[in-house]
N, C-alpha and C. Protein backbone atom coordinates (compact mmCIF):
# COMPACT_ATOMS: atom_id res chain seq x y z
N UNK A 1 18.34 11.57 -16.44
CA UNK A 1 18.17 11.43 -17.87
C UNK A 1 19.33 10.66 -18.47
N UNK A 2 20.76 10.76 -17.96
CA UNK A 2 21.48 9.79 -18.16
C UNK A 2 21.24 8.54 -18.31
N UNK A 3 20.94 8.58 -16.72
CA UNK A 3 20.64 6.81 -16.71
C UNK A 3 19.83 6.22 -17.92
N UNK A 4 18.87 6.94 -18.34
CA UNK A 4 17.76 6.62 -19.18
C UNK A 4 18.54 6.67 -20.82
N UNK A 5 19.22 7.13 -20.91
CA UNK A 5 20.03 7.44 -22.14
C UNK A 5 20.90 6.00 -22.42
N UNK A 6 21.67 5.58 -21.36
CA UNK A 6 22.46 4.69 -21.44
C UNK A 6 21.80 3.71 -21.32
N UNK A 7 20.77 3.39 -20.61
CA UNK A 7 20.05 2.40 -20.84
C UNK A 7 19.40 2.35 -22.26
N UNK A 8 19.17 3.43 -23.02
CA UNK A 8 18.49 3.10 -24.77
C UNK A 8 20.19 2.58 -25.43
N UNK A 9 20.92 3.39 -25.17
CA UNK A 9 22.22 2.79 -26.27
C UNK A 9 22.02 1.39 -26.12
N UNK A 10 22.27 0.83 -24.62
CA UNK A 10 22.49 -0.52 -24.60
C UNK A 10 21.24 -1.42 -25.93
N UNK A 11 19.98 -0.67 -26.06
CA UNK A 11 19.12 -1.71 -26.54
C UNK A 11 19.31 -1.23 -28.44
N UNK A 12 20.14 -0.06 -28.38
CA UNK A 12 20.83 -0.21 -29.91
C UNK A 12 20.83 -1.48 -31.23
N UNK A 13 21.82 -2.25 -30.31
CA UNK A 13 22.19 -3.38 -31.54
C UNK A 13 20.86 -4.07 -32.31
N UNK A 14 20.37 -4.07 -32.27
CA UNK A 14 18.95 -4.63 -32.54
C UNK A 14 18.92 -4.10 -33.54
N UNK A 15 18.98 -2.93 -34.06
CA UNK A 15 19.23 -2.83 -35.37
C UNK A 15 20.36 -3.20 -36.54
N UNK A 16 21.21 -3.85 -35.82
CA UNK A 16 22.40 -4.28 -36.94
C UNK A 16 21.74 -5.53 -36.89
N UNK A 17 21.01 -6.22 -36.20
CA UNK A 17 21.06 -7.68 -35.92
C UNK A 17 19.94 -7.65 -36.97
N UNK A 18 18.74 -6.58 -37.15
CA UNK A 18 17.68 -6.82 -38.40
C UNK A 18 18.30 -6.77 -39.78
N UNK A 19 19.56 -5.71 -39.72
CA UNK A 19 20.14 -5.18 -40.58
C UNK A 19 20.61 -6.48 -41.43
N UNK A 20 21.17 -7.44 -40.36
CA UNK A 20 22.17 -8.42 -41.11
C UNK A 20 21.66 -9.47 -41.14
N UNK A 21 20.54 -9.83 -40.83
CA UNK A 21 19.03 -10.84 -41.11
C UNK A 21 18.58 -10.34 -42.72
N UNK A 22 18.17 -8.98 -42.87
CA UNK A 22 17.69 -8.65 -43.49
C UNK A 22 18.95 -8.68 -45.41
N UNK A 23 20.29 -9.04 -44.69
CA UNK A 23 21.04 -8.95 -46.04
C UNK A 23 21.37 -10.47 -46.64
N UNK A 24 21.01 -11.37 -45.01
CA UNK A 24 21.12 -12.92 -45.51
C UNK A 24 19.98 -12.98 -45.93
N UNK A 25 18.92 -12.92 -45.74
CA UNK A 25 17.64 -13.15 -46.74
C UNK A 25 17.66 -12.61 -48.05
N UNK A 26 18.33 -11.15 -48.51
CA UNK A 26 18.12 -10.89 -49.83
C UNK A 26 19.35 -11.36 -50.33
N UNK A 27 20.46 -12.16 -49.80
CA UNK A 27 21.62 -12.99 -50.34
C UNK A 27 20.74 -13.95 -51.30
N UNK A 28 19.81 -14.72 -50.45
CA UNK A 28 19.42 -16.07 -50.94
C UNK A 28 18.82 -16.08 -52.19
N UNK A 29 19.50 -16.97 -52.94
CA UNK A 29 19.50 -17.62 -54.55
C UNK A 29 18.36 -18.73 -54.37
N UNK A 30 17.27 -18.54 -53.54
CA UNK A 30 16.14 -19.94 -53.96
C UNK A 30 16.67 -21.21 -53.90
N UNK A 31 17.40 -21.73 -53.29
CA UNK A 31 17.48 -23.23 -52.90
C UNK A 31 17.23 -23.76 -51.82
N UNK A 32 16.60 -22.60 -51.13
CA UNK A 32 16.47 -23.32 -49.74
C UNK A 32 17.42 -23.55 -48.88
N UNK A 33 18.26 -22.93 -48.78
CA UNK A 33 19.53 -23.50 -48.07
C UNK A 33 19.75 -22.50 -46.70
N UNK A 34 19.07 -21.23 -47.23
CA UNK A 34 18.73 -19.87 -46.45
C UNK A 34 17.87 -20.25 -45.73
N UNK A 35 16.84 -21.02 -45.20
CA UNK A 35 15.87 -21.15 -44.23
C UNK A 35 16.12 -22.19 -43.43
N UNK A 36 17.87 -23.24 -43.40
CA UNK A 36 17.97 -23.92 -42.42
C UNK A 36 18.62 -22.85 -41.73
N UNK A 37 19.20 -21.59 -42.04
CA UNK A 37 20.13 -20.81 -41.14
C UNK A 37 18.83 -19.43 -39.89
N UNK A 38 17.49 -19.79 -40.38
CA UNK A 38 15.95 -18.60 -39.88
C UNK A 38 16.09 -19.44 -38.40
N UNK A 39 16.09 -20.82 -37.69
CA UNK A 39 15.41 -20.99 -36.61
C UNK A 39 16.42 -20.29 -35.42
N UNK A 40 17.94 -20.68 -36.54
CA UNK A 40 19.03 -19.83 -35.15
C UNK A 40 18.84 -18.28 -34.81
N UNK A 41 18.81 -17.65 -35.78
CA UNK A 41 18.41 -16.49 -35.91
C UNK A 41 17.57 -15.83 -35.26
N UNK A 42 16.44 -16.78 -35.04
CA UNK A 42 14.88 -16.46 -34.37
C UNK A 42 15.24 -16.29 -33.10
N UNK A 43 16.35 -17.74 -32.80
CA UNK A 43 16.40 -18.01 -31.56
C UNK A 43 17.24 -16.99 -30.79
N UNK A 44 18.33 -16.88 -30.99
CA UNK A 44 19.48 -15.29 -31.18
C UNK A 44 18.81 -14.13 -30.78
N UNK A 45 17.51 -13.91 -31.73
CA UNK A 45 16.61 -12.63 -31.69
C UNK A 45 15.41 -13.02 -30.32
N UNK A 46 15.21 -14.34 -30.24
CA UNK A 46 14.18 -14.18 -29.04
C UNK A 46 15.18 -14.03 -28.02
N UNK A 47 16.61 -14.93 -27.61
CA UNK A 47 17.25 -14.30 -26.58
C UNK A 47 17.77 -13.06 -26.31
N UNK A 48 17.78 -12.03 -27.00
CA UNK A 48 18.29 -10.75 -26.94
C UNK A 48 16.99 -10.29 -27.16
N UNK A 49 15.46 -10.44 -26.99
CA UNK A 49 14.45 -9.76 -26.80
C UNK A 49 14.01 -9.75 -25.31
N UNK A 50 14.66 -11.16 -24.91
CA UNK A 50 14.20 -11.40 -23.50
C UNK A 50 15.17 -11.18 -22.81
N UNK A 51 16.25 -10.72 -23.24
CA UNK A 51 17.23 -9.77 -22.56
C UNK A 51 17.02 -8.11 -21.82
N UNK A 52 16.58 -7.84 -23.44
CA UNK A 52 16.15 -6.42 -23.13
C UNK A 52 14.89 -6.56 -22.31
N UNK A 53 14.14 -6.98 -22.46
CA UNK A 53 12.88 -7.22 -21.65
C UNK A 53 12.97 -7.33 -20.16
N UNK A 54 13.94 -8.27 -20.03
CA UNK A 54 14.83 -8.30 -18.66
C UNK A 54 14.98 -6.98 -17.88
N UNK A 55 16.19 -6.49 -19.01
CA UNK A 55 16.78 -5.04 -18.82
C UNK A 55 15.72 -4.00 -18.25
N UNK A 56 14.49 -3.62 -19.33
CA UNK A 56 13.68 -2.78 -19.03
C UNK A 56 12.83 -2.98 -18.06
N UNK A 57 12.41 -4.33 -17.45
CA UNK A 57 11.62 -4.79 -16.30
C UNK A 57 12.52 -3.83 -15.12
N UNK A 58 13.82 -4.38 -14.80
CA UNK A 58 14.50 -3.76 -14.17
C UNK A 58 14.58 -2.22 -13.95
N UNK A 59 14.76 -1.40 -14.83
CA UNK A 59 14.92 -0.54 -15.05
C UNK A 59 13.53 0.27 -14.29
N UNK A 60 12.31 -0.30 -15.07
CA UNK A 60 10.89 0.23 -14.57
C UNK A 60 11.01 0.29 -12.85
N UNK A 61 11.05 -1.04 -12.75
CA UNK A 61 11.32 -1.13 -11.29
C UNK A 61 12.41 -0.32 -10.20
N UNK A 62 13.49 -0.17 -10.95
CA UNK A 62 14.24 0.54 -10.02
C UNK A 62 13.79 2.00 -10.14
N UNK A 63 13.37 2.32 -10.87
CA UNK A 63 12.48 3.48 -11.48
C UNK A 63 11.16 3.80 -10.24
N UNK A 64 10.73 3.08 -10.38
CA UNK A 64 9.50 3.28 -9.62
C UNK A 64 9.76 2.81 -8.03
N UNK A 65 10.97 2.20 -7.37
CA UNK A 65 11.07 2.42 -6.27
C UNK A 65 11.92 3.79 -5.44
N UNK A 66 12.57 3.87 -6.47
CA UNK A 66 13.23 5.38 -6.64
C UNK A 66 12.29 6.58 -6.29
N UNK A 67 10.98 6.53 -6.94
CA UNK A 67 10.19 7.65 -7.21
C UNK A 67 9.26 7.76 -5.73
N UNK A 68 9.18 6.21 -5.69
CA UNK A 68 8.17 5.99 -4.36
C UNK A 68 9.29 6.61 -3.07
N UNK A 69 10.29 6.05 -3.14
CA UNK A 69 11.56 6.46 -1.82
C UNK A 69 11.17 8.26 -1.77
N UNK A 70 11.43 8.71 -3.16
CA UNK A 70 11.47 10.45 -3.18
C UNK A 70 9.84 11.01 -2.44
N UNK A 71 9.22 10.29 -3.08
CA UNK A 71 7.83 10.47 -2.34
C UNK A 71 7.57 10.58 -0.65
N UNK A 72 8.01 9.18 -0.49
CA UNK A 72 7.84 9.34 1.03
C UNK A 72 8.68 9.84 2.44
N UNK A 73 10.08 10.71 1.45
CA UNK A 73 11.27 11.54 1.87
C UNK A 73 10.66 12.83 1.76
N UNK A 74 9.81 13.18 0.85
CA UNK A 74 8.53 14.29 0.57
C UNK A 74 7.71 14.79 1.39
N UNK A 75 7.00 13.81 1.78
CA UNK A 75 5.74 13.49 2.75
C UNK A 75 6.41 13.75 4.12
N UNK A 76 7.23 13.20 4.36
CA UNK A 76 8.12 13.11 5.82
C UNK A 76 8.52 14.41 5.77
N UNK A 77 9.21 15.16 5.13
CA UNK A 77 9.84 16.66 5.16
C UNK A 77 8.35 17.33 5.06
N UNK A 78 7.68 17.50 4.23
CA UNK A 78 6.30 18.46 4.28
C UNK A 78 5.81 18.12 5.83
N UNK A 79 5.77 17.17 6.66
CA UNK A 79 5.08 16.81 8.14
C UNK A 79 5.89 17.30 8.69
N UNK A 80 7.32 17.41 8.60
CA UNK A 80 7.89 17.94 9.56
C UNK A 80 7.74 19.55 10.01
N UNK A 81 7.17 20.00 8.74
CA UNK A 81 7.39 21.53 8.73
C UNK A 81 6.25 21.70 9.16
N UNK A 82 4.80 21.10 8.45
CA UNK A 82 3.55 21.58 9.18
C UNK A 82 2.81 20.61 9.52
N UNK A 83 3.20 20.12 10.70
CA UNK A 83 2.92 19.40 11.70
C UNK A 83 1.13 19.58 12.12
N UNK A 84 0.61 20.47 12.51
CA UNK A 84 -0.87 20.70 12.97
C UNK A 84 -1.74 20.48 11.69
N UNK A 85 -1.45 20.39 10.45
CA UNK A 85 -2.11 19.94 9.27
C UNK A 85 -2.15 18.73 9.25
């Protein structure tokens, strides 16, 4: 459950990053000057989506080879004990 814990902190920041999107947009005085600074932003936010995305691919995966290893360390100990089944 650790592991799983520290892996959510890491995907944390994501909320300061809406947070401080969300205070340059209600900064803006209508001149337009606020929507040459949206494509970096986007871009910022798609690389740290496909970060975490990264992250959690990983995670699933080491996850689920983990579970499969316990499984068939399972299977092997239950045969050992009752063998004629």
């Amino acid at each position: 459950m650790d592991s799983a814990r520290s892996w959510l902190q890491k995907l944390q920041p994501r909320d300061k990053l809406k947070a401080k999107k969300r205070d340059e947009d209600g900064n803006n005085d209508g001149d337009g000057d606020g929507d040459s600074t949206s494509p970096v932003d986007e871009a910022l936010l798609s690389d740290v989506t496909k970060q975490k995305v990264a992250a959690a691919k990983q995670y699933i995966e080491n996850h689920y080879k983990e579970q499969m290893k316990n499984l068939q360390e399972r299977k092997e100990r239950y045969d050992s004990f009752y063998p004629c089944l």
